[in-house]
C-alpha atoms as a PDB file:
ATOM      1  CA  UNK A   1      56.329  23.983  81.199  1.00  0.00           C
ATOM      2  CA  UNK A   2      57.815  24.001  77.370  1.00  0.00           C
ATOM      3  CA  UNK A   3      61.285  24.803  76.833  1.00  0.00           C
ATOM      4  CA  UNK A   4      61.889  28.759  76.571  1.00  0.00           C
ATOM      5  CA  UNK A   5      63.797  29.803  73.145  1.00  0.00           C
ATOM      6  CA  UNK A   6      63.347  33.485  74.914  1.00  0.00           C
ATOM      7  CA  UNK A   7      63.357  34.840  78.376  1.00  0.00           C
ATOM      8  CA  UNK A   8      63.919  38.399  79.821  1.00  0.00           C
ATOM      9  CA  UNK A   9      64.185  38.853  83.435  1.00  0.00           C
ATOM     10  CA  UNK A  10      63.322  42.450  84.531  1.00  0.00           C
ATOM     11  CA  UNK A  11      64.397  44.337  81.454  1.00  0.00           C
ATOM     12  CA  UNK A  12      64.281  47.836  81.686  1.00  0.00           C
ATOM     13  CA  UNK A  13      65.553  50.456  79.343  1.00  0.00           C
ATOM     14  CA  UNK A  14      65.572  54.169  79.988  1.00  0.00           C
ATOM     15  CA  UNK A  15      66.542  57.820  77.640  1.00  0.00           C
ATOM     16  CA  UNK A  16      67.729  59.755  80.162  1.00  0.00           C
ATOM     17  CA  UNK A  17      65.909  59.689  83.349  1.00  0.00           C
ATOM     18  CA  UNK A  18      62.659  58.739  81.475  1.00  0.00           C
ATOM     19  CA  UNK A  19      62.146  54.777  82.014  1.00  0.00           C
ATOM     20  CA  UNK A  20      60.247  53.153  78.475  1.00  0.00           C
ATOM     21  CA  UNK A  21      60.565  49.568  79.289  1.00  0.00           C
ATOM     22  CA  UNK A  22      60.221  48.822  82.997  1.00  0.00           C
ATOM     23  CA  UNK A  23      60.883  44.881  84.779  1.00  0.00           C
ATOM     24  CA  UNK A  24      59.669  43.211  81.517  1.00  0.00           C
ATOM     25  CA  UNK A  25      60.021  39.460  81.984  1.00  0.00           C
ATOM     26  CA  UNK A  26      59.151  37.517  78.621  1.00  0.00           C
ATOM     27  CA  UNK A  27      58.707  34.134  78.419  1.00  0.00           C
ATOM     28  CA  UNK A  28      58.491  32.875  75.154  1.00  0.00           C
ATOM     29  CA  UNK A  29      58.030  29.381  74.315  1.00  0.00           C
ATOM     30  CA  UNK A  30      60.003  27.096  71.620  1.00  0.00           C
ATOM     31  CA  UNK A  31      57.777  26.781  68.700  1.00  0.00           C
ATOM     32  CA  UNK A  32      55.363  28.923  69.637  1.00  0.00           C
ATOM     33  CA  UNK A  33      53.864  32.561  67.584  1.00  0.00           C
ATOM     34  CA  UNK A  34      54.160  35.118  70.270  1.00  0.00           C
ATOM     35  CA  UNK A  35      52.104  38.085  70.331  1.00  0.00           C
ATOM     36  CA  UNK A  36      53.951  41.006  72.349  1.00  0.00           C
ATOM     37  CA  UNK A  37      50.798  43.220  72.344  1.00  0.00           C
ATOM     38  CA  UNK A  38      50.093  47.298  73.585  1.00  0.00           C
ATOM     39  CA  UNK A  39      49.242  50.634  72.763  1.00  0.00           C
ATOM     40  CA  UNK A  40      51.898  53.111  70.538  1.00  0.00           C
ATOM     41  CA  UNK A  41      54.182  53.916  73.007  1.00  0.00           C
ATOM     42  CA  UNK A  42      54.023  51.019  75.301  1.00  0.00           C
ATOM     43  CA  UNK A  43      57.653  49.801  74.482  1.00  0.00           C
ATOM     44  CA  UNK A  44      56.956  46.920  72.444  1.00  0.00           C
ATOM     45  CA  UNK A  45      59.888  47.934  69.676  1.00  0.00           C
ATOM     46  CA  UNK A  46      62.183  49.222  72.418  1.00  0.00           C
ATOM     47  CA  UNK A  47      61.856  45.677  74.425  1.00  0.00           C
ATOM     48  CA  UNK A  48      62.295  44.043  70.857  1.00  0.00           C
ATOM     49  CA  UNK A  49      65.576  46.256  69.682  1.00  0.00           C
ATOM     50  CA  UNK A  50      67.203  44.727  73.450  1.00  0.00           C
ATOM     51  CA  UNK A  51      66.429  41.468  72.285  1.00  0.00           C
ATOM     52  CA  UNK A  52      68.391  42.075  68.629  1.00  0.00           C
ATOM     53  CA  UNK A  53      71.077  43.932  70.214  1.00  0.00           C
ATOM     54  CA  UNK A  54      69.924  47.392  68.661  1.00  0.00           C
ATOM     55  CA  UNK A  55      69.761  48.590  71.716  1.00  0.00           C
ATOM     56  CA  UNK A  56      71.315  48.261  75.401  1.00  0.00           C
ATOM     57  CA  UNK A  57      69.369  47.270  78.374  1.00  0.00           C
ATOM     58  CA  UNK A  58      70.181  48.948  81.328  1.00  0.00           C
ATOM     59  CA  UNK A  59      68.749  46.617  83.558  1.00  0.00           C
ATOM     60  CA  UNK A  60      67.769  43.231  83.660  1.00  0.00           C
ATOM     61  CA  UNK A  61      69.144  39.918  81.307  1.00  0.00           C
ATOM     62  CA  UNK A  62      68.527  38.404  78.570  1.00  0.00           C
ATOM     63  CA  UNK A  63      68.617  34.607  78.596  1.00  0.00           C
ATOM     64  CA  UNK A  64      68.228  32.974  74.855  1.00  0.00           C
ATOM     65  CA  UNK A  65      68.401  29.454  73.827  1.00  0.00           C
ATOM     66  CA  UNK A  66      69.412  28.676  77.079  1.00  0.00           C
ATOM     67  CA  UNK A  67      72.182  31.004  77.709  1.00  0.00           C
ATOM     68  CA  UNK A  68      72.742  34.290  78.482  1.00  0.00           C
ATOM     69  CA  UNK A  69      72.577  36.747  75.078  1.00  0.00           C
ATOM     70  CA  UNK A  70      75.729  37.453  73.336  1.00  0.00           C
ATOM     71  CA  UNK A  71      76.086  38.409  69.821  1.00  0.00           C
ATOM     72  CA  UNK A  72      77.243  35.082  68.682  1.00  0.00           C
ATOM     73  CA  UNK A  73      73.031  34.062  68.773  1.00  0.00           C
ATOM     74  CA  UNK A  74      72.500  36.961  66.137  1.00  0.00           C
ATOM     75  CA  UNK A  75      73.142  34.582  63.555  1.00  0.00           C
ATOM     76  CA  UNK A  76      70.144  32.505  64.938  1.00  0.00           C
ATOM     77  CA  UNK A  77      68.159  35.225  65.417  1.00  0.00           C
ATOM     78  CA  UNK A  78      66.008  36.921  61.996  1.00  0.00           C
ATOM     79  CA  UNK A  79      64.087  40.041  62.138  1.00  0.00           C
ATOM     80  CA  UNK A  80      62.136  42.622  60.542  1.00  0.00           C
ATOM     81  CA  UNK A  81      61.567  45.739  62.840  1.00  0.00           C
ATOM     82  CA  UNK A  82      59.336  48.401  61.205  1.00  0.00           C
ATOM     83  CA  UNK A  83      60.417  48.936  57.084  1.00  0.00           C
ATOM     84  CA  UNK A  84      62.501  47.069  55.830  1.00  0.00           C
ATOM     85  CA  UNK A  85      65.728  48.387  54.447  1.00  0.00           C
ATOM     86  CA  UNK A  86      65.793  47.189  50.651  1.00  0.00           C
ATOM     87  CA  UNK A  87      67.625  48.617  47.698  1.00  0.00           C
ATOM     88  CA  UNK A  88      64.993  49.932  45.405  1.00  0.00           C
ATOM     89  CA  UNK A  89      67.296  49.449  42.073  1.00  0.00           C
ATOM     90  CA  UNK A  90      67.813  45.793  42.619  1.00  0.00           C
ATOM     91  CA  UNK A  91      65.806  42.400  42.451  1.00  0.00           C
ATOM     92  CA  UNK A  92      64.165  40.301  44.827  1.00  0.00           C
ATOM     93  CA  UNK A  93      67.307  38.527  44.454  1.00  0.00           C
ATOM     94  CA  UNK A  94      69.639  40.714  43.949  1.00  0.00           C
ATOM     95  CA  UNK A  95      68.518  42.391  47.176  1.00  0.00           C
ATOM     96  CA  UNK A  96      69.135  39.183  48.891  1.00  0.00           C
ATOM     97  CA  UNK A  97      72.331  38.460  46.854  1.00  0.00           C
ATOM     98  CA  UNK A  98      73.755  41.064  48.956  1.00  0.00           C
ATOM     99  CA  UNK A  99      72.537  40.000  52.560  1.00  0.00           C
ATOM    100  CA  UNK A 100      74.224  36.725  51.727  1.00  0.00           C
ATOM    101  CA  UNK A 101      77.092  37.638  50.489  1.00  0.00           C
ATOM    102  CA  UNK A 102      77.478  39.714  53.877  1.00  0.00           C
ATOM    103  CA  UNK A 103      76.316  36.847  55.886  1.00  0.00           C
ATOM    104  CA  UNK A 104      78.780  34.032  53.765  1.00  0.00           C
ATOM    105  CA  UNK A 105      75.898  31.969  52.725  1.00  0.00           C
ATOM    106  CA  UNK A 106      75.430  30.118  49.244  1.00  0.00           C
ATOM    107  CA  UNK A 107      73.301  31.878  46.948  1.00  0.00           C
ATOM    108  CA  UNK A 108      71.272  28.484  46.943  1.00  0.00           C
ATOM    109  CA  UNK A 109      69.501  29.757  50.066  1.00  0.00           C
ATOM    110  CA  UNK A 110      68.037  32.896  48.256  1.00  0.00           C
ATOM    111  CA  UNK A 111      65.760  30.575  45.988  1.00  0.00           C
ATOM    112  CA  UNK A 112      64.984  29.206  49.230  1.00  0.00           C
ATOM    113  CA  UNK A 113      63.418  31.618  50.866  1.00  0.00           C
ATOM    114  CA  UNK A 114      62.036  33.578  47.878  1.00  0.00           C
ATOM    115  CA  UNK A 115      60.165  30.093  46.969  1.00  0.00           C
ATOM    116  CA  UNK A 116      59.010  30.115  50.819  1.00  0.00           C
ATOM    117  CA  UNK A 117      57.699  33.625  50.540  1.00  0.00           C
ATOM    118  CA  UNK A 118      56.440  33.285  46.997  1.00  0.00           C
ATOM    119  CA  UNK A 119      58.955  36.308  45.497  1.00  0.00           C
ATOM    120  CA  UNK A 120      60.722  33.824  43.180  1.00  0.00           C
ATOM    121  CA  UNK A 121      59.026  34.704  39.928  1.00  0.00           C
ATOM    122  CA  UNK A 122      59.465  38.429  40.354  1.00  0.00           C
ATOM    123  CA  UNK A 123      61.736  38.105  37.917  1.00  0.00           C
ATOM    124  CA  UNK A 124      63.866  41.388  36.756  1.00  0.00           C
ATOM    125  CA  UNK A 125      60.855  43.722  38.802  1.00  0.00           C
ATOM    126  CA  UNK A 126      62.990  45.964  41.123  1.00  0.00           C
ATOM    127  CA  UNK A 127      62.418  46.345  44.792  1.00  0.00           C
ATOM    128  CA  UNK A 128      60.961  49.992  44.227  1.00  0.00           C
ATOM    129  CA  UNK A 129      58.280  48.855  41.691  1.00  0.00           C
ATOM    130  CA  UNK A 130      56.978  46.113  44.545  1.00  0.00           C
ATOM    131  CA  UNK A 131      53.867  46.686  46.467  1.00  0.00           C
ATOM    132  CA  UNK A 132      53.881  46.889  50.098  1.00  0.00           C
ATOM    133  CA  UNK A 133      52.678  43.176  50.591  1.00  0.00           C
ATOM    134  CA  UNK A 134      55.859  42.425  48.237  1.00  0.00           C
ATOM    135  CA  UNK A 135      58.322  44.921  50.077  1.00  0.00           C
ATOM    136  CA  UNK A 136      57.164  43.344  54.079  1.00  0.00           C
ATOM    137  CA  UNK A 137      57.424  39.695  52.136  1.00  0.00           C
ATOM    138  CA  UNK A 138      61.161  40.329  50.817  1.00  0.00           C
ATOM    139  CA  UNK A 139      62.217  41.944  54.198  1.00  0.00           C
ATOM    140  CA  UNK A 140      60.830  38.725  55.542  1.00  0.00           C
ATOM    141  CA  UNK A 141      62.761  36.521  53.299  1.00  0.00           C
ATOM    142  CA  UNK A 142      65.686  38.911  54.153  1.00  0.00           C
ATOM    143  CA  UNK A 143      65.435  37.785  57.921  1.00  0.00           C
ATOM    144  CA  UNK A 144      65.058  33.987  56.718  1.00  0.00           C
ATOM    145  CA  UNK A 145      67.931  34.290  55.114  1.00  0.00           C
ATOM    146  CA  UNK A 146      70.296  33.034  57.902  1.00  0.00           C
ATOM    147  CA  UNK A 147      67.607  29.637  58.857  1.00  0.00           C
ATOM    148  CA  UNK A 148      66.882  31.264  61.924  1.00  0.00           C
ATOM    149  CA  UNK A 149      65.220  29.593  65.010  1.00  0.00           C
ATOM    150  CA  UNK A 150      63.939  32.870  66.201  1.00  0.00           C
ATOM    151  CA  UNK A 151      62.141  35.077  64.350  1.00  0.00           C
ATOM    152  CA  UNK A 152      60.818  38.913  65.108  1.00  0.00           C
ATOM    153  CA  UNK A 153      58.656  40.426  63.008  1.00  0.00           C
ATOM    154  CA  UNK A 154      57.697  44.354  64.516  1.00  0.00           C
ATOM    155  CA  UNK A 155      54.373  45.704  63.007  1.00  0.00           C
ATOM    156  CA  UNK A 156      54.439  43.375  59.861  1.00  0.00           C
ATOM    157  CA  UNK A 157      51.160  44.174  58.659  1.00  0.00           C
ATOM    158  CA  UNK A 158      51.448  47.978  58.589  1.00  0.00           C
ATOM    159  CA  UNK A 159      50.569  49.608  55.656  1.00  0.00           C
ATOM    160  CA  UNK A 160      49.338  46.190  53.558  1.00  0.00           C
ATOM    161  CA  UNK A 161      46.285  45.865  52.274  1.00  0.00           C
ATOM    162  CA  UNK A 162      43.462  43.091  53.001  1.00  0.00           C
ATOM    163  CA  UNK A 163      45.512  40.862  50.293  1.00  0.00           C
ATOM    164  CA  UNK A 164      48.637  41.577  51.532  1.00  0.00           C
ATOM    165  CA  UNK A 165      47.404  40.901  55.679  1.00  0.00           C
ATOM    166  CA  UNK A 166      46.188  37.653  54.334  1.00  0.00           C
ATOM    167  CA  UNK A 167      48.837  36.845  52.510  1.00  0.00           C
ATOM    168  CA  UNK A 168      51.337  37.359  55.506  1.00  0.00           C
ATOM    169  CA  UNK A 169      49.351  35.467  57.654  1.00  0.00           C
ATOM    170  CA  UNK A 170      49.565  32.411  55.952  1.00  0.00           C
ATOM    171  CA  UNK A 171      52.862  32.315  55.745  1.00  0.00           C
ATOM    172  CA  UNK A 172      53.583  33.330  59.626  1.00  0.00           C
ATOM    173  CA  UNK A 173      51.425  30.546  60.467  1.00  0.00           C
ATOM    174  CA  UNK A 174      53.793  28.094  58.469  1.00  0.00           C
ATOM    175  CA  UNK A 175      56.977  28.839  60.520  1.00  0.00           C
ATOM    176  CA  UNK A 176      56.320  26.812  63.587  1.00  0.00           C
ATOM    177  CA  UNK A 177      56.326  23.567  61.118  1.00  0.00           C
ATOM    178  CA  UNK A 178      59.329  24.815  59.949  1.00  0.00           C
ATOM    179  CA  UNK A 179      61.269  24.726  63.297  1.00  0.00           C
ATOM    180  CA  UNK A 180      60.726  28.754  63.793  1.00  0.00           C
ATOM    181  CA  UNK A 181      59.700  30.375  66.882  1.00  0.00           C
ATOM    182  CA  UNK A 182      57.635  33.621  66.015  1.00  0.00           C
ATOM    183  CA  UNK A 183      57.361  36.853  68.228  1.00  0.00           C
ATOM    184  CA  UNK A 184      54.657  39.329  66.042  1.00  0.00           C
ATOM    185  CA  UNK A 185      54.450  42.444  67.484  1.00  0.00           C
ATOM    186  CA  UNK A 186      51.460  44.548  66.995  1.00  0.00           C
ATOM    187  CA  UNK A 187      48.379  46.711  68.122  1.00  0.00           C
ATOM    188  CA  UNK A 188      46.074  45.676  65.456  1.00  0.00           C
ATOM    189  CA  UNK A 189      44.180  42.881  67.381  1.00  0.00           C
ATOM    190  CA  UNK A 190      42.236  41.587  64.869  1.00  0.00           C
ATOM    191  CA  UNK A 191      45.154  39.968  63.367  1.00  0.00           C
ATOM    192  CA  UNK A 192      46.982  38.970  66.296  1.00  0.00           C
ATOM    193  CA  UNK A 193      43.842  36.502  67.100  1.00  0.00           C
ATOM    194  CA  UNK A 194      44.329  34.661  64.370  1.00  0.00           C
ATOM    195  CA  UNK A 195      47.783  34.127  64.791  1.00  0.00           C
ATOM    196  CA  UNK A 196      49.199  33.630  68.468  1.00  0.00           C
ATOM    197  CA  UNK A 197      48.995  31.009  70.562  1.00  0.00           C
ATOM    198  CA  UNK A 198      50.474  33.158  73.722  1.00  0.00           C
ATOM    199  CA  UNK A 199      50.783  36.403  73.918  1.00  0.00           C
ATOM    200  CA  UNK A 200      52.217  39.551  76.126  1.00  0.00           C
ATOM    201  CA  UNK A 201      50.080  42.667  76.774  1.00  0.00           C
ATOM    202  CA  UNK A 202      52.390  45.818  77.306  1.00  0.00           C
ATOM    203  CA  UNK A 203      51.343  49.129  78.566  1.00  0.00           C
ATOM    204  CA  UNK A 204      53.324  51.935  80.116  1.00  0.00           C
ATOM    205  CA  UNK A 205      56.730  50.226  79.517  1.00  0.00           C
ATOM    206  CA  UNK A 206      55.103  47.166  81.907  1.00  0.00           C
ATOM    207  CA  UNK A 207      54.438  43.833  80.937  1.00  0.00           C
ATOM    208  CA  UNK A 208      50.487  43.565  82.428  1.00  0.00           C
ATOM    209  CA  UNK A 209      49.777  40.489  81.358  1.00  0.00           C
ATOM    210  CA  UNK A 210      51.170  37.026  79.777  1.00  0.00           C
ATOM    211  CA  UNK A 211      49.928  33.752  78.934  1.00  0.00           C
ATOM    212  CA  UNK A 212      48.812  30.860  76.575  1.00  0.00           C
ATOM    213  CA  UNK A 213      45.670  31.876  74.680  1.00  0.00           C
ATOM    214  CA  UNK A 214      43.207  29.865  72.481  1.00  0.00           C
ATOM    215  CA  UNK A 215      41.857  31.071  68.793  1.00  0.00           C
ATOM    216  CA  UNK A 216      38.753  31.448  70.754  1.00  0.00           C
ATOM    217  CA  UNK A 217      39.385  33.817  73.238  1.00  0.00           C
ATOM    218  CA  UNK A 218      37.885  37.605  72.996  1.00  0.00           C
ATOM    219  CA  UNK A 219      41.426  38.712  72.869  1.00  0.00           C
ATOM    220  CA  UNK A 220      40.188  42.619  72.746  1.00  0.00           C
ATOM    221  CA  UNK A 221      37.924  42.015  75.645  1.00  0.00           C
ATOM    222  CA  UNK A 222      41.160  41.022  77.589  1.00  0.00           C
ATOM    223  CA  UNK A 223      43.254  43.360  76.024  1.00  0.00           C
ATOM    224  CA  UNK A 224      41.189  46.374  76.935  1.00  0.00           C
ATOM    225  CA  UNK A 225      40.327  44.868  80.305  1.00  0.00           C
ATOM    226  CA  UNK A 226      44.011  44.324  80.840  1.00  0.00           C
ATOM    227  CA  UNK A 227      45.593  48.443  79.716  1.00  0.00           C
ATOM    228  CA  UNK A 228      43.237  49.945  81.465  1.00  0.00           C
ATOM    229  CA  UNK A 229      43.518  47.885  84.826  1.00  0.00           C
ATOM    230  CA  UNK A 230      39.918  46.318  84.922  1.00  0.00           C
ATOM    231  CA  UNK A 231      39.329  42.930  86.545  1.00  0.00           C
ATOM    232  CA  UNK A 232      36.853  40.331  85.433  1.00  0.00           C
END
């Protein structure tokens, strides 16, 4: 079995007496692009904000990169969970002049990742003037910033265009290479397929089905047999 950079063991998270995320146990390989797949409303962001410390379990643990979670592993930990929050009077790099300055890094870093998410000849264009493609890509570089190991990226292709999709694509499918573990959450399937190479199907707060999965697979055949409870 690969190493785990991720594991849950029966995570559960309710508001109120009303129970969104119930026993989810993740297993997410090291070096792998995870797809946490579902329906709206089948807890994918509320299992994710645990996992980023956004939000309390109350059940179950969190084990990550071998040890239970604290908040010391935020700093290995990058991610973009639906818009990302960007100052629409700055730069590309002044917008990430600020992260690091929060985080203590050098502002070598910030060429970095704008060169690794192709933002670095934006030039004096402010953040409001971007497109969406260019607003998700600066979020991501924003969640590079720290070299993380982990990376969560929560609906990343809402609202982009066929360009934009493609775009962010290619570059999820280059962190792996670059010592990243991805977890892409999402209901648009068509993506995920050419992306993941194991995945988790959530519906109802539960975690119905997880595995390793080829670029061949009919993942929407599964997926559909798999939320609405059919067997093969």
């Amino acid at each position: 079995m690969s190493e785990l950079i991720l594991e849950t063991r029966g995570l559960k998270k309710y508001y109120g007496k009303r129970l969104i995320v119930d026993n989810v146990s993740l297993h997410i390989p090291r070096g792998s692009i995870y797809g946490l797949l579902g329906p709206n409303g089948a807890g994918k962001s509320t299992t994710l904000k645990m996992i980023t410390g956004l939000l309390y379990p109350s059940e179950g643990k969190i084990i990550i990169f071998g040890e239970p979670w604290k908040r010391k592993h935020l700093g290995r930990i990058g991610a973009l969970i639906e818009s990302p929050a960007l100052y629409g009077n700055l730069t590309a790099f002044e917008n990430l002049l600020v992260h690091s300055k929060l985080m203590g890094l050098s502002e070598e870093r910030i060429d970095e990742v704008l060169e690794l998410v192709e933002l670095k000849d934006t030039g004096k264009k402010l953040a409001s003037q971007f497109s969406m493609g260019m607003k998700q890509r600066l979020g991501i570089a924003i969640a590079l910033l720290g070299n993380p190991e982990l990376l969560i990226l929560d609906e990343p292709t809402n609202g982009l265009d066929p360009i934009g999709i493609q775009e962010l694509r290619e570059l999820i499918r280059s962190f792996p290479a670059r010592g990243i573990t991805v977890i892409l959450s999402s209901h648009i399937l068509t993506e995920v397929s050419q992306l993941v190479n194991h995945i988790g199907i959530m519906s109802d707060g539960e975690l119905k089905f997880q595995g390793e999965i080829s670029l061949t697979e009919d993942l929407e055949s599964l997926f559909m047999r798999v939320v609405k409870g059919v067997k093969k």
